[in-house]
PDB file of N, CA and C in Angstrom:
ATOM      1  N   UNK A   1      98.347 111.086  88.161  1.00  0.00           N
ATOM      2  CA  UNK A   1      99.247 110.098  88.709  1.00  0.00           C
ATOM      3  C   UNK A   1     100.563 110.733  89.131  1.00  0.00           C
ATOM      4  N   UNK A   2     101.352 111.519  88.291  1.00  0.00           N
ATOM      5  CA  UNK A   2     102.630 112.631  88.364  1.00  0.00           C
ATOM      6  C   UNK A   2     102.317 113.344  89.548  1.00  0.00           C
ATOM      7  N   UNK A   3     101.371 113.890  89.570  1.00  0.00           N
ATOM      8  CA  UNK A   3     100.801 115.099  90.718  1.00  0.00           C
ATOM      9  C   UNK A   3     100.979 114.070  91.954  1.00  0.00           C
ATOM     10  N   UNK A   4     100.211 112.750  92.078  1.00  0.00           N
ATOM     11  CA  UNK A   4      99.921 111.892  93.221  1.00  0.00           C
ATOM     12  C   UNK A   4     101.270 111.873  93.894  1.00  0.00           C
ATOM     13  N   UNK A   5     102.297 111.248  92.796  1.00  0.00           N
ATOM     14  CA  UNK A   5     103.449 110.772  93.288  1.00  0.00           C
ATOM     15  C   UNK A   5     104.403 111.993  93.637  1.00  0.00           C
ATOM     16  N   UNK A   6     104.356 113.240  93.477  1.00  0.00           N
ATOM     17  CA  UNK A   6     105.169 114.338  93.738  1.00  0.00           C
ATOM     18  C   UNK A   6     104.757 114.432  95.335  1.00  0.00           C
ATOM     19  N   UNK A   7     103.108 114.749  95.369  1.00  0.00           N
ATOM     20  CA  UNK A   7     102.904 115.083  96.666  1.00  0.00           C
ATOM     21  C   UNK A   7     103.291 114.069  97.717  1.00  0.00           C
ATOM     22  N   UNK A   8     103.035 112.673  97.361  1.00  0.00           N
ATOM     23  CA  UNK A   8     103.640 111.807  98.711  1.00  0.00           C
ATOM     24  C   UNK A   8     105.164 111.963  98.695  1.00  0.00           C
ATOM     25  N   UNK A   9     106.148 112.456  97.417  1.00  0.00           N
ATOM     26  CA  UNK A   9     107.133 112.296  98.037  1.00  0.00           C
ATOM     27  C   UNK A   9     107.673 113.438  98.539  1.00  0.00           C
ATOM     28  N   UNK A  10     106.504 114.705  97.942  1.00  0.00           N
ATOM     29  CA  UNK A  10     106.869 115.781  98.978  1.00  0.00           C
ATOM     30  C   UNK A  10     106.859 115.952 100.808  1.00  0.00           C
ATOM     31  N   UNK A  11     105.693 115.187 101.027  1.00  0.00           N
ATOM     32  CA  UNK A  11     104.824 115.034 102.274  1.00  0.00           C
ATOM     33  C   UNK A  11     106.300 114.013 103.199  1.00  0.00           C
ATOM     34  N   UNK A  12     106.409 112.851 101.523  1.00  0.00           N
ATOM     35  CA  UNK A  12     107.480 112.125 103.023  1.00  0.00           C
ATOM     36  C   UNK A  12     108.950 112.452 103.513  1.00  0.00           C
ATOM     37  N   UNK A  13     109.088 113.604 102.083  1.00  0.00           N
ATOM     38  CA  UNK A  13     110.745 114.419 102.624  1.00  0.00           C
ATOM     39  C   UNK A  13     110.326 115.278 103.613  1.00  0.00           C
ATOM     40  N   UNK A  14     109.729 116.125 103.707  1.00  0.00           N
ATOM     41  CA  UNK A  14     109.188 117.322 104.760  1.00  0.00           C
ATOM     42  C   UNK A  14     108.846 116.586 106.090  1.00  0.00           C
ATOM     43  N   UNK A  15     108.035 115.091 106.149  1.00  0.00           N
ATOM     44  CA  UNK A  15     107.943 114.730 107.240  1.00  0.00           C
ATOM     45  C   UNK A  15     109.093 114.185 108.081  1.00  0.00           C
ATOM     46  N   UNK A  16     110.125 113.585 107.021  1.00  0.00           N
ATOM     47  CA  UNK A  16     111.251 112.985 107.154  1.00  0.00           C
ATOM     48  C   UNK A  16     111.102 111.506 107.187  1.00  0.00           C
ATOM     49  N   UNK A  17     110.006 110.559 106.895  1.00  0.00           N
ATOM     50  CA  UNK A  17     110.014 109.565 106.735  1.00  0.00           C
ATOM     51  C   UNK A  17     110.564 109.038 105.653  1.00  0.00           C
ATOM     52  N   UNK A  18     111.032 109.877 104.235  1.00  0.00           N
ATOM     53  CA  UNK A  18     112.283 109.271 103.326  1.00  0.00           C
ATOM     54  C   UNK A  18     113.317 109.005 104.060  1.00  0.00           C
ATOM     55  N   UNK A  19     114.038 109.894 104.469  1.00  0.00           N
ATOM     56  CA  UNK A  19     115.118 110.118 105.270  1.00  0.00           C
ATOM     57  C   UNK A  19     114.952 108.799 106.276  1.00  0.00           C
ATOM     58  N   UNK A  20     114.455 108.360 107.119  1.00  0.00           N
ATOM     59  CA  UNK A  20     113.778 107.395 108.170  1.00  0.00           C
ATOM     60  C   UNK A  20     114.307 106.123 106.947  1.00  0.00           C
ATOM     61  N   UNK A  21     113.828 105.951 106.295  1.00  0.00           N
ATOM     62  CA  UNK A  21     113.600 104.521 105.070  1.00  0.00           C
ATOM     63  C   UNK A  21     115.089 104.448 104.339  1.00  0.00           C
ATOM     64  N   UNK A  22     115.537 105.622 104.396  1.00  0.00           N
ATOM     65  CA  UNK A  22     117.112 105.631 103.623  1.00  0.00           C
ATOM     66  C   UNK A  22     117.843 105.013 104.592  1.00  0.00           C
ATOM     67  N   UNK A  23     118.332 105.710 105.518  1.00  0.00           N
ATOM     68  CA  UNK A  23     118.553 105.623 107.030  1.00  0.00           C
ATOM     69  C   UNK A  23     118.487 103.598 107.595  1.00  0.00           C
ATOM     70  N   UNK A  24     117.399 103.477 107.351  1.00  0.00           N
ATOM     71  CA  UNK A  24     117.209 101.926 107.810  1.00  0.00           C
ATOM     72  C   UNK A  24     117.461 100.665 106.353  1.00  0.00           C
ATOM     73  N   UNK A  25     117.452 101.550 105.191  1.00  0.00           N
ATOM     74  CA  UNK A  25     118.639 100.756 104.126  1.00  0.00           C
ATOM     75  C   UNK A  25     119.878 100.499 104.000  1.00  0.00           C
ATOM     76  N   UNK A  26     120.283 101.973 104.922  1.00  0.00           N
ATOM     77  CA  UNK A  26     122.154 102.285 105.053  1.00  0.00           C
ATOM     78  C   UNK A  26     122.274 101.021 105.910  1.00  0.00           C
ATOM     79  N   UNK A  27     122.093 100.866 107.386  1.00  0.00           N
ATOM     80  CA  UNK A  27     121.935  99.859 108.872  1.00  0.00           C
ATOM     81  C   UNK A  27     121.638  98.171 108.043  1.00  0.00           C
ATOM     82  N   UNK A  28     121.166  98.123 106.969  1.00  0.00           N
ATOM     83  CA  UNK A  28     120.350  96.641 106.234  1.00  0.00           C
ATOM     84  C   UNK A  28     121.850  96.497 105.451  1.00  0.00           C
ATOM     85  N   UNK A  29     122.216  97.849 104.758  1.00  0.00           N
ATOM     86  CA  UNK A  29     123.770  97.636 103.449  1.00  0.00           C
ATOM     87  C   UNK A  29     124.588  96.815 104.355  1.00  0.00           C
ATOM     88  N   UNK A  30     124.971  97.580 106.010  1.00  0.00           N
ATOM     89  CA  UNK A  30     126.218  97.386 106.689  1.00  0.00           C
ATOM     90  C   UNK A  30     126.316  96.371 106.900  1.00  0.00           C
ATOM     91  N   UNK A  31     124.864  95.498 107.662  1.00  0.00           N
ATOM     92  CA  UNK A  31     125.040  94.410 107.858  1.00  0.00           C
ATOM     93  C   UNK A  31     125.432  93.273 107.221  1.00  0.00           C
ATOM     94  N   UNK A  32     124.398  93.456 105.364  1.00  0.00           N
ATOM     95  CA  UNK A  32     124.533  92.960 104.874  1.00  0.00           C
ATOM     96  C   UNK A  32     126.177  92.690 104.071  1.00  0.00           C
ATOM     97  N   UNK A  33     127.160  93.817 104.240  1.00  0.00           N
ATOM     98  CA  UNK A  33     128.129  93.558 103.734  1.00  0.00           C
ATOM     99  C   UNK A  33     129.235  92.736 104.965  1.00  0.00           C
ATOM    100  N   UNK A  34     128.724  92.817 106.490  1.00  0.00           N
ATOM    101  CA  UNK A  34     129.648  92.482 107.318  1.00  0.00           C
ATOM    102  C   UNK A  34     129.022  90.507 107.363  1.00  0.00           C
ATOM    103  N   UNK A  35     127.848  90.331 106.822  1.00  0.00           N
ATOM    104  CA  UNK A  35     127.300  88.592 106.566  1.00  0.00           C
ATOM    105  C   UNK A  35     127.984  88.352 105.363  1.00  0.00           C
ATOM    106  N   UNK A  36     128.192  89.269 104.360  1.00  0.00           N
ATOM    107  CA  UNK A  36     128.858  88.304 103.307  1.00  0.00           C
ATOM    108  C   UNK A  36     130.080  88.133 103.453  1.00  0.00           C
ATOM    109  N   UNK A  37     131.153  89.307 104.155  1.00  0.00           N
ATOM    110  CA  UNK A  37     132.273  89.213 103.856  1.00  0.00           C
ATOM    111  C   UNK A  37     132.391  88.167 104.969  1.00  0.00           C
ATOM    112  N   UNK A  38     132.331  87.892 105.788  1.00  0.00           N
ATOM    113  CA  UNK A  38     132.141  86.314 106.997  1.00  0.00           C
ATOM    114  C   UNK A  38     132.025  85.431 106.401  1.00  0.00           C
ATOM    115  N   UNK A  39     131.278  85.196 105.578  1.00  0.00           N
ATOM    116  CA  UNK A  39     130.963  83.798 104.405  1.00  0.00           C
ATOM    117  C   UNK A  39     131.394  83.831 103.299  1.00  0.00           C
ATOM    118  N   UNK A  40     131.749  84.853 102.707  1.00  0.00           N
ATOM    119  CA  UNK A  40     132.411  85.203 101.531  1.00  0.00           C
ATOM    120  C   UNK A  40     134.027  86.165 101.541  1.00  0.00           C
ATOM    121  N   UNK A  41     134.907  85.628 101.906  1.00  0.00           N
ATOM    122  CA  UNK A  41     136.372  86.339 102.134  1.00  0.00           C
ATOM    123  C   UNK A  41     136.540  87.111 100.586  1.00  0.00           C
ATOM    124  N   UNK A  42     136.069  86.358  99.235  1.00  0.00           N
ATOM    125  CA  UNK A  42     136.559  87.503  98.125  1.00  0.00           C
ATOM    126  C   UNK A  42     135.724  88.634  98.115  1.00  0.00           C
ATOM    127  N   UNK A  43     134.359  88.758  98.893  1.00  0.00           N
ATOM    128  CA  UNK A  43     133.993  90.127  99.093  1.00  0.00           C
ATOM    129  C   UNK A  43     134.676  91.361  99.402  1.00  0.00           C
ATOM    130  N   UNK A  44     134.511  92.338  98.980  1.00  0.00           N
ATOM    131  CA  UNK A  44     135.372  93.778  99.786  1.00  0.00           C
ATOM    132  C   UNK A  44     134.914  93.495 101.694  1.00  0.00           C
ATOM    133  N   UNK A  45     135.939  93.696 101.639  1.00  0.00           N
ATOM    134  CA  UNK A  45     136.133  93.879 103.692  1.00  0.00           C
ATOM    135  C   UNK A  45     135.018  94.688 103.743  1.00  0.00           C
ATOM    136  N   UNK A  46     134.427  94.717 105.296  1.00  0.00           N
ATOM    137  CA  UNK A  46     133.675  96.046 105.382  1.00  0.00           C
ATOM    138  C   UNK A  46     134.918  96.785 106.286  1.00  0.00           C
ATOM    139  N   UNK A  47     135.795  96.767 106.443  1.00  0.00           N
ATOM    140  CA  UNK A  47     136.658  98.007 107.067  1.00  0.00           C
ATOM    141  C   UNK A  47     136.822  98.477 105.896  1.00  0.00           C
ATOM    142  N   UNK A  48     136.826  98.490 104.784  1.00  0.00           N
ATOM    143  CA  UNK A  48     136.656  99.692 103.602  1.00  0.00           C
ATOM    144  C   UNK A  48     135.626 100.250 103.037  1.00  0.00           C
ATOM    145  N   UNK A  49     134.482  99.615 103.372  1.00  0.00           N
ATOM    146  CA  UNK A  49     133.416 100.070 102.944  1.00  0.00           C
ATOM    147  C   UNK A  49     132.381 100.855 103.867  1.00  0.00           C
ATOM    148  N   UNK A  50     132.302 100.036 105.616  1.00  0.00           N
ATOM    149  CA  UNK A  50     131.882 101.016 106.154  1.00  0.00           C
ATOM    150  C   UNK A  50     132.221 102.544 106.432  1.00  0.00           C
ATOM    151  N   UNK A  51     133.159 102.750 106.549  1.00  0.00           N
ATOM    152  CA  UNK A  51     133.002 104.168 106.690  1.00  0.00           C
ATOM    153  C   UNK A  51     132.540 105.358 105.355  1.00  0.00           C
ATOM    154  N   UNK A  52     132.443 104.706 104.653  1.00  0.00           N
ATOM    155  CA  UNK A  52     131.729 105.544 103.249  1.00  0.00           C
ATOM    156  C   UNK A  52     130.491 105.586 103.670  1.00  0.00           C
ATOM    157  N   UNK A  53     129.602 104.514 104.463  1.00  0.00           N
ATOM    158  CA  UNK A  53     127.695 104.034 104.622  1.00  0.00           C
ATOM    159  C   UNK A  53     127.871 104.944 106.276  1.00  0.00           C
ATOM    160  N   UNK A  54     129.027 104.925 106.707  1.00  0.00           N
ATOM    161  CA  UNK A  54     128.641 106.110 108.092  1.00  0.00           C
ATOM    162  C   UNK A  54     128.957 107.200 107.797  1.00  0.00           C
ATOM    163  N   UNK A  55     129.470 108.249 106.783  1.00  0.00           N
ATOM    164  CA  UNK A  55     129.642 108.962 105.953  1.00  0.00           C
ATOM    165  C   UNK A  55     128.296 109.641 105.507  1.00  0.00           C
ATOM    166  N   UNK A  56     127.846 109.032 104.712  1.00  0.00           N
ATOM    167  CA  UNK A  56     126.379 108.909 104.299  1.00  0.00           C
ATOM    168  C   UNK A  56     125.426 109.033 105.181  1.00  0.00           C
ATOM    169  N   UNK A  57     125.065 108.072 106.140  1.00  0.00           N
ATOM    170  CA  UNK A  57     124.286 108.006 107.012  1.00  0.00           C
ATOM    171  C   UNK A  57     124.268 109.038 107.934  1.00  0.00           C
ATOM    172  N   UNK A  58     125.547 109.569 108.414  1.00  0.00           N
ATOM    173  CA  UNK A  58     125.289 110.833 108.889  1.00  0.00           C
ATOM    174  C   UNK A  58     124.766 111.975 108.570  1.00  0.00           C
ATOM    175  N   UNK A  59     125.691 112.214 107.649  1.00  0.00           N
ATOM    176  CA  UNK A  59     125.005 113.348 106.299  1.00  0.00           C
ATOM    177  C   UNK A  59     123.331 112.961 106.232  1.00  0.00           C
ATOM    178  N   UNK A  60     122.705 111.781 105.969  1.00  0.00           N
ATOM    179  CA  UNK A  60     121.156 111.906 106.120  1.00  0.00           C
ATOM    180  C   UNK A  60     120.769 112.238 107.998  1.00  0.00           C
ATOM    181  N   UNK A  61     120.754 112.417 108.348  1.00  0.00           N
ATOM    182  CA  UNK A  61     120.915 112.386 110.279  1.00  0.00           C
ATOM    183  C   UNK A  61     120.563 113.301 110.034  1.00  0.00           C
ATOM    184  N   UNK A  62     121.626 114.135 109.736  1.00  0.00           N
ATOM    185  CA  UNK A  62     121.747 115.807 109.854  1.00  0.00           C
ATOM    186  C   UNK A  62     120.862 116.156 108.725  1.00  0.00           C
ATOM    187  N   UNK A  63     120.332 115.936 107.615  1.00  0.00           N
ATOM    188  CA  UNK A  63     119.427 116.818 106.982  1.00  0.00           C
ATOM    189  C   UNK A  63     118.228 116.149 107.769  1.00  0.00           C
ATOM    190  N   UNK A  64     117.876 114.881 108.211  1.00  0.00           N
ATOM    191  CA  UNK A  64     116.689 114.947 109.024  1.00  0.00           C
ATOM    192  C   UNK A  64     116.719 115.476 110.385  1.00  0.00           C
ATOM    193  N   UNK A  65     117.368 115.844 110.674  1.00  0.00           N
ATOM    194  CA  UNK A  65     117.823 116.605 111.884  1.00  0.00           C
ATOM    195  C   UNK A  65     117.136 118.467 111.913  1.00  0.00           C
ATOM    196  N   UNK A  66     118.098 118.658 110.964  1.00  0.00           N
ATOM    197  CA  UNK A  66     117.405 119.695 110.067  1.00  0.00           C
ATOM    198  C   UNK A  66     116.074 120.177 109.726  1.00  0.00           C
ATOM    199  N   UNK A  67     115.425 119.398 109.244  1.00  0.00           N
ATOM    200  CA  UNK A  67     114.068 118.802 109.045  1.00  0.00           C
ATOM    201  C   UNK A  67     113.081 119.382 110.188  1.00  0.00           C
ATOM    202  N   UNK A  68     113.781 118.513 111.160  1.00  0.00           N
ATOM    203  CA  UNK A  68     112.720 118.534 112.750  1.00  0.00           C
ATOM    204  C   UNK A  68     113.276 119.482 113.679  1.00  0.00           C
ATOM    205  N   UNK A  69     114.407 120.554 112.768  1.00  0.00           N
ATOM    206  CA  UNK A  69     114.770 122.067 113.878  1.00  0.00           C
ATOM    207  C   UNK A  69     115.229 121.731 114.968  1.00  0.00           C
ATOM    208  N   UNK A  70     115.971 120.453 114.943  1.00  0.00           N
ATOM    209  CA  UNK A  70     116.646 120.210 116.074  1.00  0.00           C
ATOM    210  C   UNK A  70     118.007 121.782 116.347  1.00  0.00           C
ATOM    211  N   UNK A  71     118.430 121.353 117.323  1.00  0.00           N
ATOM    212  CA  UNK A  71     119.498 122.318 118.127  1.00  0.00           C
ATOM    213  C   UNK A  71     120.842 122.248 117.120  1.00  0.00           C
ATOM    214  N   UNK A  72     121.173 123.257 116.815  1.00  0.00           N
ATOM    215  CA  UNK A  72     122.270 123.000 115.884  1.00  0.00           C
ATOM    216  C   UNK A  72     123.788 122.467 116.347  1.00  0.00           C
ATOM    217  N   UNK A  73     123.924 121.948 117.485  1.00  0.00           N
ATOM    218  CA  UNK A  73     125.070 121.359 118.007  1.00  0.00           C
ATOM    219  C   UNK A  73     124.827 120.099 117.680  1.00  0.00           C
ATOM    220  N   UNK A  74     123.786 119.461 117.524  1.00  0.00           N
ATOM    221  CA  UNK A  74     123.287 118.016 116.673  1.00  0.00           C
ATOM    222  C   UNK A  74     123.890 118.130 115.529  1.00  0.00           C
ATOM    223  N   UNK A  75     123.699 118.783 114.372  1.00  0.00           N
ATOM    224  CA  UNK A  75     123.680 119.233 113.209  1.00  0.00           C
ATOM    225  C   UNK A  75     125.093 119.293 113.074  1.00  0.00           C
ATOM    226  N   UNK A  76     125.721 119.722 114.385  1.00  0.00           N
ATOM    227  CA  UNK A  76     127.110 120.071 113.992  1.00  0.00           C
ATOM    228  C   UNK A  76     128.092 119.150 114.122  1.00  0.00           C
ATOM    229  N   UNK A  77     127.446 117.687 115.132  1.00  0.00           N
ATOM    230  CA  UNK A  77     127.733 116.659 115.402  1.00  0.00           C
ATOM    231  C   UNK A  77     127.604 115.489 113.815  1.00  0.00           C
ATOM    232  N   UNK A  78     126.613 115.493 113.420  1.00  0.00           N
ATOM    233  CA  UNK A  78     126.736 114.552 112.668  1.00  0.00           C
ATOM    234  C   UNK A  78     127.182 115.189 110.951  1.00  0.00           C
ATOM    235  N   UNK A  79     127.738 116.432 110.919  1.00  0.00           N
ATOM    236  CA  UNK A  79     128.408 116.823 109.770  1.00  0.00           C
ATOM    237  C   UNK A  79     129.897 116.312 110.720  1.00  0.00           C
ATOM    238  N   UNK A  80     130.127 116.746 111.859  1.00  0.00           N
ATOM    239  CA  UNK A  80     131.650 116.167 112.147  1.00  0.00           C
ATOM    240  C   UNK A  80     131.850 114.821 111.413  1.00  0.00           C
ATOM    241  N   UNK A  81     130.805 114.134 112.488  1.00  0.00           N
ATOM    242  CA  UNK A  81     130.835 112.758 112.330  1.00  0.00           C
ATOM    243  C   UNK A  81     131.306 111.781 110.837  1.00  0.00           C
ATOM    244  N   UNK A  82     130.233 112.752 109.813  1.00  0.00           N
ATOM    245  CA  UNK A  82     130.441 112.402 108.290  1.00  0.00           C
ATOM    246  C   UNK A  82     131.728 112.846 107.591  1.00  0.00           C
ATOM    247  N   UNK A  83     132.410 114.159 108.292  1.00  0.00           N
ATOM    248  CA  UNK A  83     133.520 114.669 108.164  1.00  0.00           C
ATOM    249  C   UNK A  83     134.738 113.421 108.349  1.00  0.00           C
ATOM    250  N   UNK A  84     134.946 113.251 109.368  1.00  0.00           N
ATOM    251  CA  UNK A  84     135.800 112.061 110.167  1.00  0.00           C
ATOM    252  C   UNK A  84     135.611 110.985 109.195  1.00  0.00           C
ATOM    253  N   UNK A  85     134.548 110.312 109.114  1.00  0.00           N
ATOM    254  CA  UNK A  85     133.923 108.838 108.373  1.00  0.00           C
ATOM    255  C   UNK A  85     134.750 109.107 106.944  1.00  0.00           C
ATOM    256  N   UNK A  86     134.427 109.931 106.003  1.00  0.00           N
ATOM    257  CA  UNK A  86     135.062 110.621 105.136  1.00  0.00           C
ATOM    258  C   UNK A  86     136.321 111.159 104.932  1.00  0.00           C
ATOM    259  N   UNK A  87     137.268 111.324 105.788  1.00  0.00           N
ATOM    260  CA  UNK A  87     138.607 110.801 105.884  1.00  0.00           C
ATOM    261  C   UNK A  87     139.449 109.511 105.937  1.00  0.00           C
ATOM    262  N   UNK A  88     138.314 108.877 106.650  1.00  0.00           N
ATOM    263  CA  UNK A  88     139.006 107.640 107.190  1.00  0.00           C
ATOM    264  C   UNK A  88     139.138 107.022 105.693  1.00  0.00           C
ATOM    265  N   UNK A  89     137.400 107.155 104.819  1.00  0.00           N
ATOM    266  CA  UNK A  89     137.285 106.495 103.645  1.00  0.00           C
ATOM    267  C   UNK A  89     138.798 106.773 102.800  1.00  0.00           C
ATOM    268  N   UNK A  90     138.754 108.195 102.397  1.00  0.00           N
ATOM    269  CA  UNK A  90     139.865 108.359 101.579  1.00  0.00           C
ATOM    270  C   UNK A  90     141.340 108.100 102.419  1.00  0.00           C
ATOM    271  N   UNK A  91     141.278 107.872 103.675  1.00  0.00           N
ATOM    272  CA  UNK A  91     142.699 107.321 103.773  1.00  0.00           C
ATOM    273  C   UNK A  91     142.717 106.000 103.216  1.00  0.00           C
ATOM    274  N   UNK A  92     141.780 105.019 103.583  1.00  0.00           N
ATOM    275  CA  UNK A  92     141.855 103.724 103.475  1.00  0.00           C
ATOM    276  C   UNK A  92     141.715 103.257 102.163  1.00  0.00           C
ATOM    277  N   UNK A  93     141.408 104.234 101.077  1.00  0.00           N
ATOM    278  CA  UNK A  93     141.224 104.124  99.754  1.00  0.00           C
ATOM    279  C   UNK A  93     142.658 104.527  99.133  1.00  0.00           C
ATOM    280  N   UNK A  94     142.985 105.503  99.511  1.00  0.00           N
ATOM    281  CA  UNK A  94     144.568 105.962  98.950  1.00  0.00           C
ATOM    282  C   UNK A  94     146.102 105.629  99.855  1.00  0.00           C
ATOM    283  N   UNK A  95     145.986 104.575 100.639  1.00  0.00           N
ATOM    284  CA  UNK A  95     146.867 103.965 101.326  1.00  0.00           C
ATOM    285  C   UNK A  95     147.878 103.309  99.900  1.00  0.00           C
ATOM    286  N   UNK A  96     148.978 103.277 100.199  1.00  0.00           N
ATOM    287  CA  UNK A  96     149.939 102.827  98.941  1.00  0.00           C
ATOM    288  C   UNK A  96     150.061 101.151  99.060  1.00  0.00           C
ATOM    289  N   UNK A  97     149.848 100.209  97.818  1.00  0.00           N
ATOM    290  CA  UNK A  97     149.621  99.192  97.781  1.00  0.00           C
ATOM    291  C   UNK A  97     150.504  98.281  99.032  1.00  0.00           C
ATOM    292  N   UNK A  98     149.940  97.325  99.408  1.00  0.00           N
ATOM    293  CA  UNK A  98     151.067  96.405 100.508  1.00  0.00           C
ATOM    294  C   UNK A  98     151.419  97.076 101.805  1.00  0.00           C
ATOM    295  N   UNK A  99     151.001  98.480 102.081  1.00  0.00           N
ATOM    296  CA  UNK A  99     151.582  99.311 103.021  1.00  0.00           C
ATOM    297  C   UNK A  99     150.219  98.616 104.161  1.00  0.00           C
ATOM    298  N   UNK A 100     150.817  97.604 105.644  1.00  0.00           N
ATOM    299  CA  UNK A 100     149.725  98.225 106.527  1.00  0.00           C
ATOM    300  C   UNK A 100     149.674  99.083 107.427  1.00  0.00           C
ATOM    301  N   UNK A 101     148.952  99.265 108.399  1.00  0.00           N
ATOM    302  CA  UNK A 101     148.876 100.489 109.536  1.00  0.00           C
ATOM    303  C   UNK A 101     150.213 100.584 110.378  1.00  0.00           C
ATOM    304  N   UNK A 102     150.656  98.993 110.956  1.00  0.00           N
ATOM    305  CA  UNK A 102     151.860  99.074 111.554  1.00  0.00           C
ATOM    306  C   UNK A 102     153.156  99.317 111.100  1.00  0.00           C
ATOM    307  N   UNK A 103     152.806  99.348 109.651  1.00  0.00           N
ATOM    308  CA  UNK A 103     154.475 100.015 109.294  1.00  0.00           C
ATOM    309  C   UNK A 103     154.810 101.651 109.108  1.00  0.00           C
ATOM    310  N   UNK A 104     155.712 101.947 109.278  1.00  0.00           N
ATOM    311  CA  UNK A 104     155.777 103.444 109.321  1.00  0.00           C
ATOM    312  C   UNK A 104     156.596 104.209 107.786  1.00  0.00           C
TER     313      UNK A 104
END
């Protein structure tokens, strides 16, 4: 049974269909956090939360990217991408209480 379950989840990282299934959970999170916070205002905003799930989501891109030997200017695109996403997070996380964008 151990053996069974190693090899399919070897077969589905190498094929990249984990990656594929993660990938289309991240796209299901976003939405799902941009329907609640619409109907639900004490939810977290998603302007604080998405860029952590495009963060992520890139970072999986690029190891399935990886995967299928794509051209490494891809590769180099969606580590930017997760790079950027990943700033934005920790700005918008360590912004000083009451402070917004338009004040200086």
């Amino acid at each position: 049974m151990a053996a069974l379950l190693l090899s399919w989840m070897e077969s589905s990282l190498i094929s990249g269909r984990l990656l594929d299934a993660i990938l289309g959970l991240i796209v299901i999170e976003g939405i799902v956090i941009i329907v609640a916070h619409r109907y639900n205002t004490a939810c977290p905003s998603p302007r604080t939360l998405i860029p952590n799930l495009v963060s992520g989501a890139a970072l999986m891109l690029g190891i399935r990217l990886a995967l299928s030997q794509a051209e490494w200017y891809w590769l180099t695109l969606c580590l930017s991408v997760s790079l950027l996403a990943h700033l934005t997070d920790l700005v918008l996380r360590y912004r000083p209480p009451g402070r917004t964008s338009s004040q200086s």
